[in-house]
C-alpha atoms as a PDB file:
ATOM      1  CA  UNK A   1      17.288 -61.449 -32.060  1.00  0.00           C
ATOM      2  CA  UNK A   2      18.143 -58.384 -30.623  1.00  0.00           C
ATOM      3  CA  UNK A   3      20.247 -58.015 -26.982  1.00  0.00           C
ATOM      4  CA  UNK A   4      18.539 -58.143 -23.877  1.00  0.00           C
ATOM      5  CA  UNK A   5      20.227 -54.804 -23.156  1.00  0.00           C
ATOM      6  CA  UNK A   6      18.285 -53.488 -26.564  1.00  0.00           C
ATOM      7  CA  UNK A   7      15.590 -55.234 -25.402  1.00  0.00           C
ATOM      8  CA  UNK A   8      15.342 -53.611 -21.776  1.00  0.00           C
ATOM      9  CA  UNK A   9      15.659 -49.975 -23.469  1.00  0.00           C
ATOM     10  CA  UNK A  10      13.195 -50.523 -25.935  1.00  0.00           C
ATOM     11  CA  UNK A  11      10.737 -51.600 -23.011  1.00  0.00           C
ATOM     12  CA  UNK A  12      11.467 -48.584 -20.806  1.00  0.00           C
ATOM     13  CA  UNK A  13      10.826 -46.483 -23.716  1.00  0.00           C
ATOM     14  CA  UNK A  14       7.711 -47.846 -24.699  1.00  0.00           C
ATOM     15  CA  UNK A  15       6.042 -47.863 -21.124  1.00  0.00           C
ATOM     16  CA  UNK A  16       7.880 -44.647 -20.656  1.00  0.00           C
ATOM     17  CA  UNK A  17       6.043 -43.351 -23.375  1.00  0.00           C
ATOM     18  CA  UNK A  18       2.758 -44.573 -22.331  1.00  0.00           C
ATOM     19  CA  UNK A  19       3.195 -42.979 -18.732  1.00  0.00           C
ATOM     20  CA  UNK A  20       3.997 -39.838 -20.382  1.00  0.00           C
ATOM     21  CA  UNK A  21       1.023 -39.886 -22.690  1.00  0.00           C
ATOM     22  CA  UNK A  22      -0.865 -39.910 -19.546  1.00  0.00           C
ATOM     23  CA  UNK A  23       0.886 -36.927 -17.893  1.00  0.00           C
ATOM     24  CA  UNK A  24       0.042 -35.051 -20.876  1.00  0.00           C
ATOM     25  CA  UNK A  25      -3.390 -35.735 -20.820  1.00  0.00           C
ATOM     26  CA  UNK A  26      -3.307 -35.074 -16.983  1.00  0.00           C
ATOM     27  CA  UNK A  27      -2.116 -31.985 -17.902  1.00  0.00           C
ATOM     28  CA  UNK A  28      -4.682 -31.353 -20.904  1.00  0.00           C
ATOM     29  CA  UNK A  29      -7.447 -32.059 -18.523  1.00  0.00           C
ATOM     30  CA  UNK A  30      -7.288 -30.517 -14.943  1.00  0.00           C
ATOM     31  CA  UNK A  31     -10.490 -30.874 -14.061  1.00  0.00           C
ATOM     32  CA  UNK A  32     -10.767 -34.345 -14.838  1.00  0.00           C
ATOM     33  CA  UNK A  33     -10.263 -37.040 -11.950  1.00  0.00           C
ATOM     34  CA  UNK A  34      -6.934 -38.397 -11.925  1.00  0.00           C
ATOM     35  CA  UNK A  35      -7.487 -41.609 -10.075  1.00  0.00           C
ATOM     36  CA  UNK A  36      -8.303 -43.430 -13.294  1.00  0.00           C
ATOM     37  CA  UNK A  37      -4.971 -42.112 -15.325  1.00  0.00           C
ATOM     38  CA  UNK A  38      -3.229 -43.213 -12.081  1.00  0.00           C
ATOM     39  CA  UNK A  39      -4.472 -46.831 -12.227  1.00  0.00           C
ATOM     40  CA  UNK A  40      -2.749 -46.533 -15.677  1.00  0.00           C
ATOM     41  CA  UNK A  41       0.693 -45.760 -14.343  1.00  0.00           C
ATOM     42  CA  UNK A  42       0.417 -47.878 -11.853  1.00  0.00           C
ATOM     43  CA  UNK A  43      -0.495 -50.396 -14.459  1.00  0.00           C
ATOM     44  CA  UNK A  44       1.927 -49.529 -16.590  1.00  0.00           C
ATOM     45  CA  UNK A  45       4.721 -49.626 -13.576  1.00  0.00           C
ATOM     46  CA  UNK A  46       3.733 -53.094 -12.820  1.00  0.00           C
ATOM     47  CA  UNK A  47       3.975 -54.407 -16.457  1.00  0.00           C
ATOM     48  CA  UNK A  48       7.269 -52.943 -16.875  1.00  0.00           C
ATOM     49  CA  UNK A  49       8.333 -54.610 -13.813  1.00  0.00           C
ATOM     50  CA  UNK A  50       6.862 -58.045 -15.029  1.00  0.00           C
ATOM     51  CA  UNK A  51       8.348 -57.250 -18.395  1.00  0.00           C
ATOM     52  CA  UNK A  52      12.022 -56.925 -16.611  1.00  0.00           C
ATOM     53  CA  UNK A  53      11.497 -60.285 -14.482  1.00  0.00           C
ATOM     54  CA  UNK A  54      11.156 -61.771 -17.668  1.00  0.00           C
ATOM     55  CA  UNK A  55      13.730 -60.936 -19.556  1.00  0.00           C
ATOM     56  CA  UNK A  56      16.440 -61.886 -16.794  1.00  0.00           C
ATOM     57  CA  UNK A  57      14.739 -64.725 -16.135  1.00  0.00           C
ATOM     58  CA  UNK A  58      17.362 -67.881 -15.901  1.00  0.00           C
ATOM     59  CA  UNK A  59      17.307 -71.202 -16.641  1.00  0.00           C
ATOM     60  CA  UNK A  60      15.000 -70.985 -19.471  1.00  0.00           C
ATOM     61  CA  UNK A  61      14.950 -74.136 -21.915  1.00  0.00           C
ATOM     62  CA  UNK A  62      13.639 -72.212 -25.005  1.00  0.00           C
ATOM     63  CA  UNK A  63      15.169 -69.129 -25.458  1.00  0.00           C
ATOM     64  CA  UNK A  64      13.236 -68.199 -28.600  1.00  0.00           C
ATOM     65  CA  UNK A  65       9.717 -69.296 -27.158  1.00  0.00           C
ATOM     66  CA  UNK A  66      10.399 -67.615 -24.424  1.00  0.00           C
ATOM     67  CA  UNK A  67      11.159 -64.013 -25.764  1.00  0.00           C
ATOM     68  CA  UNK A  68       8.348 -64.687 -28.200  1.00  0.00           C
ATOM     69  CA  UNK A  69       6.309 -64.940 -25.531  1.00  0.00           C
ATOM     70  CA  UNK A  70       7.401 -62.185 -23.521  1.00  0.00           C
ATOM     71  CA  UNK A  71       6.937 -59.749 -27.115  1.00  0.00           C
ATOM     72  CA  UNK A  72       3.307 -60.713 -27.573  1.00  0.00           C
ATOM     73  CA  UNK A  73       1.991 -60.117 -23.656  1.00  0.00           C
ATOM     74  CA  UNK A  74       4.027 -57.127 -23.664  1.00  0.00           C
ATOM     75  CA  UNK A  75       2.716 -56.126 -27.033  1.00  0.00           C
ATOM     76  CA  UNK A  76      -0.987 -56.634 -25.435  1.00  0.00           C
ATOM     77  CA  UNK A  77      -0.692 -55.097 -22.387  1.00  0.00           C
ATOM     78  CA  UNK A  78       0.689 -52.099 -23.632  1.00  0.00           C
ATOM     79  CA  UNK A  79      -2.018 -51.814 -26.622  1.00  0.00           C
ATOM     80  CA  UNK A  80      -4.705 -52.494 -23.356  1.00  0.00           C
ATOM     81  CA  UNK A  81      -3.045 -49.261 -21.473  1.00  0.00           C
ATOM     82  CA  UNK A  82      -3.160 -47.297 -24.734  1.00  0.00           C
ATOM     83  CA  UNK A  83      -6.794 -48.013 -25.278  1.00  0.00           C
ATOM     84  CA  UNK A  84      -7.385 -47.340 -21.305  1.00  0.00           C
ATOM     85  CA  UNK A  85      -5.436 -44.042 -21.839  1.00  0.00           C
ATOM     86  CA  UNK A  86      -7.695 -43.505 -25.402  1.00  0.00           C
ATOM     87  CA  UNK A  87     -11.398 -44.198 -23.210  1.00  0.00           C
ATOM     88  CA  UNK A  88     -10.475 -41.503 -20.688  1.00  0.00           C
END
């Protein structure tokens, strides 16, 4: 398993990423509305944040379940942003 400090990096990068993809289509599209690629920051802000909580969450019996579970909503939400992002 990889460290939690590996672990926290590779999460800012990959909602980092996703934030940025947005910006760039912002910037592709100026006349579009921006309210919906907003939601997705905002979105994406949020998840990040949950993503964080869980990672330095204490007192967790099982470690491995635990991080398991944290890579496969993490690994949803941010395919669910992507496709958001994609429909715009």
């Amino acid at each position: 398993m990889a460290s939690v400090k590996n672990l926290k990096r590779d999460l800012n990068f990959l909602f980092g990423d996703i934030i940025e993809a947005v910006y760039v289509w912002q910037l592709t599209n100026p006349a579009a509305d921006v309210a919906k690629s907003e939601e997705i920051i905002d979105e994406a802000i949020t998840s990040f944040d949950e993503a964080i909580d869980a990672v330095n969450a204490k007192g967790v019996e099982n470690k491995k379940a635990h991080f398991s579970t944290l890579k496969n909503n993490v690994e949803a939400k941010a395919k669910a942003l992507v496709e958001k992002l994609n429909n715009l």
